[in-house]
Protein backbone atom coordinates (compact mmCIF):
# COMPACT_ATOMS: atom_id res chain seq x y z
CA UNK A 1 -1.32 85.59 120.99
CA UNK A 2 0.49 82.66 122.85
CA UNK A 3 -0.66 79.01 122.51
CA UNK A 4 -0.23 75.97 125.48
CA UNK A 5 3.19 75.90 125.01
CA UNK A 6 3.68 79.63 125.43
CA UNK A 7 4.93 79.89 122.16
CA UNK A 8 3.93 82.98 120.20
CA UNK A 9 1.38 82.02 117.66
CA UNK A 10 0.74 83.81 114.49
CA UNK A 11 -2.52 84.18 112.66
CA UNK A 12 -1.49 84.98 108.69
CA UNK A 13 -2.97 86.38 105.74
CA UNK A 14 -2.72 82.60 104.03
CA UNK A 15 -5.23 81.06 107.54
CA UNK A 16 -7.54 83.79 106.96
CA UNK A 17 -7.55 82.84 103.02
CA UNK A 18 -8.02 79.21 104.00
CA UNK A 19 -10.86 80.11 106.23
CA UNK A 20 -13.44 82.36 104.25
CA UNK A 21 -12.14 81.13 100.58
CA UNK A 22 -10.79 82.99 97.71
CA UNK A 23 -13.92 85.17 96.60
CA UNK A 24 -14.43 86.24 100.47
CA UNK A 25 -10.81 86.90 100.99
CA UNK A 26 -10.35 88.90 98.15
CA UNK A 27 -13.45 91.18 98.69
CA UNK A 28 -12.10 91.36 102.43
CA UNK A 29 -9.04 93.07 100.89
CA UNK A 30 -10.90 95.47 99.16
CA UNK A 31 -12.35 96.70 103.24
CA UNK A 32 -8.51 96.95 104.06
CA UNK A 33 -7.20 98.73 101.64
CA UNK A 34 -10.01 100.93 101.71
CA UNK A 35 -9.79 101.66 105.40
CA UNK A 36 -13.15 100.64 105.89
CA UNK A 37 -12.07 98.63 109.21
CA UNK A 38 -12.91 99.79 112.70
CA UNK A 39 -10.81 97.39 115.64
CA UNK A 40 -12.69 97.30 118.69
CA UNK A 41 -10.43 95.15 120.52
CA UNK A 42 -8.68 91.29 121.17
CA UNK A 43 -9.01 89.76 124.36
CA UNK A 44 -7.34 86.45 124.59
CA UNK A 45 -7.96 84.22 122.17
CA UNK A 46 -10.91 86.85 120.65
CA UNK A 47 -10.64 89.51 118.05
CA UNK A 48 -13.30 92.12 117.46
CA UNK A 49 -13.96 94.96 115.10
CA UNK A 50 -16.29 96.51 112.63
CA UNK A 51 -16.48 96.65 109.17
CA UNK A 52 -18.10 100.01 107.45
CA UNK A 53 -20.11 99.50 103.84
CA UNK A 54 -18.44 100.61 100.99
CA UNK A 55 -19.94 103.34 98.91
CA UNK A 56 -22.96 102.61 98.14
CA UNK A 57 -23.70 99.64 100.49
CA UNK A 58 -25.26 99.37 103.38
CA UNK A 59 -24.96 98.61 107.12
CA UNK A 60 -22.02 98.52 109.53
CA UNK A 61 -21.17 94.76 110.84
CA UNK A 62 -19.84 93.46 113.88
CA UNK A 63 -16.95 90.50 113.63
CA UNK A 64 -15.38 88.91 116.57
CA UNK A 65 -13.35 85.78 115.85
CA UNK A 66 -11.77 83.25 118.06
CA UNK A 67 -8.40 82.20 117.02
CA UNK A 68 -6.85 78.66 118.12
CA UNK A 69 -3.45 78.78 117.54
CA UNK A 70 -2.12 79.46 114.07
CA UNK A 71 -5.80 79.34 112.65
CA UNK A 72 -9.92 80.80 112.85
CA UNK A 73 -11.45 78.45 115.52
CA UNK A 74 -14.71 80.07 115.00
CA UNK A 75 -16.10 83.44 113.48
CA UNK A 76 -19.36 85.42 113.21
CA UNK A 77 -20.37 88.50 111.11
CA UNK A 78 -23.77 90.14 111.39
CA UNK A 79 -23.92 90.54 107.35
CA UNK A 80 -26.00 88.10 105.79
CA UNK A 81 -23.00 86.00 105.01
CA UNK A 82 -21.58 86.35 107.92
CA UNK A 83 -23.20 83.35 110.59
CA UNK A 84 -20.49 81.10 110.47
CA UNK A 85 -17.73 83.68 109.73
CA UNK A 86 -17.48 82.64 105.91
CA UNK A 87 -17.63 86.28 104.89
CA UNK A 88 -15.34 89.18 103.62
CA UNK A 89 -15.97 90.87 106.72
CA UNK A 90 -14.74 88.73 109.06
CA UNK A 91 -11.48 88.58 106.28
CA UNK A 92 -11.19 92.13 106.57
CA UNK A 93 -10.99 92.64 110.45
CA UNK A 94 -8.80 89.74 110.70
CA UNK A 95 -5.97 90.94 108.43
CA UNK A 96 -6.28 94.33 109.81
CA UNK A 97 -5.54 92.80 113.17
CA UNK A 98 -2.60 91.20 111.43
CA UNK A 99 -1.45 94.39 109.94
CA UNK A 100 -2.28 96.75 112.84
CA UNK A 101 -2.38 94.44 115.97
CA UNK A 102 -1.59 97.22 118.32
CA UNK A 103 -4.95 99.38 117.01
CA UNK A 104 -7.08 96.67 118.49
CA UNK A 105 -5.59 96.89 122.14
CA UNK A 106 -7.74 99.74 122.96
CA UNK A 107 -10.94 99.16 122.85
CA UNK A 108 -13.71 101.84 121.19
CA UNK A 109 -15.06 102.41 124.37
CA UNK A 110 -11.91 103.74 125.27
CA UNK A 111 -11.29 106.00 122.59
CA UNK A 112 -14.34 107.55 123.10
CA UNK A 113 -13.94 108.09 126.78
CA UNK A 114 -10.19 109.94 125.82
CA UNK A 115 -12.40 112.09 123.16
CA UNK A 116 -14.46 113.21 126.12
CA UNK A 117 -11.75 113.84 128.56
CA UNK A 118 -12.11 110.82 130.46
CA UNK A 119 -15.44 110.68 131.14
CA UNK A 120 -17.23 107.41 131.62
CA UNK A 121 -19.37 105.93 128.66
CA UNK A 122 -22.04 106.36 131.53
CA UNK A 123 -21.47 110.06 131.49
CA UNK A 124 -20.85 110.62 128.41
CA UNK A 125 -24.69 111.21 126.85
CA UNK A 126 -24.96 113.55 130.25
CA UNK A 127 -22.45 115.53 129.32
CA UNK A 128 -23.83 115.86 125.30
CA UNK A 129 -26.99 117.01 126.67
CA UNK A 130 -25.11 119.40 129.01
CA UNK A 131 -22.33 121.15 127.13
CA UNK A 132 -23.23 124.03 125.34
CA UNK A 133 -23.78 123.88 121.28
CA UNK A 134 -20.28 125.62 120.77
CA UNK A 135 -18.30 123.12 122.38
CA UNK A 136 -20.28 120.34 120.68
CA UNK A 137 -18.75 121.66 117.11
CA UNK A 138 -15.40 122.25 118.41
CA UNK A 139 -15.03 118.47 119.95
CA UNK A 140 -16.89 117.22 116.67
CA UNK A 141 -13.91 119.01 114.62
């Protein structure tokens, strides 16, 4: 991400730290280096992704965060934690961006248009309905 000056600007592991604390950050770890991150995608200045529960936990939250500069300008999490982005989730999607910037450059919605051949996200619940059971289990594979 570039700031005003063109500049490349670097979000790191330490700004995340700084942002959510030490208790959030380190749970946020635990997402990473369980693979339990999902990018969606970063526009801009915006990064977005979801977070999947760990065993036994539930729900699947959404994180976008809006970086200014080297630092979190603002951040929101659907967990209970999460309203004003002081929550592991939000720790977890952000260093996975760090770590895998290139996963978040296509988007979900594209990666599921590529799974069904290029279809539009509008077609795609037309062609579930219409494709025979067969080919169902061999795309789920």
């Amino acid at each position: 991400m570039a700031n005003r000056t063109g500049t490349s600007a670097v979000l790191t592991e330490n700004n995340i730290h700084n942002w959510v604390g030490e208790a959030q950050f380190n749970r946020g770890m635990q997402y990473v280096n369980e693979g339990l991150i999902i990018p969606r995608s970063a526009h801009g200045n915006v990064v977005r992704g979801w977070c999947l529960p760990r065993a036994g936990q539930p729900g699947i939250y959404y994180v976008w965060a809006r970086l200014r500069g080297l630092r979190v300008g603002d951040a929101h999490c659907t967990c209970p934690l999460g309203k004003y982005g002081i929550c592991p989730h939000v720790a977890a999607v952000l260093v996975g961006y760090i770590r895998s910037p290139l996963s978040y450059q296509r988007t979900l919605w594209q990666r599921v248009k590529n799974w069904f051949g290029g279809r539009t996200v509008v077609q795609i619940p037309l062609h579930l309905r219409q494709a025979p059971v067969a080919e169902r289990s061999t795309q789920a594979a």
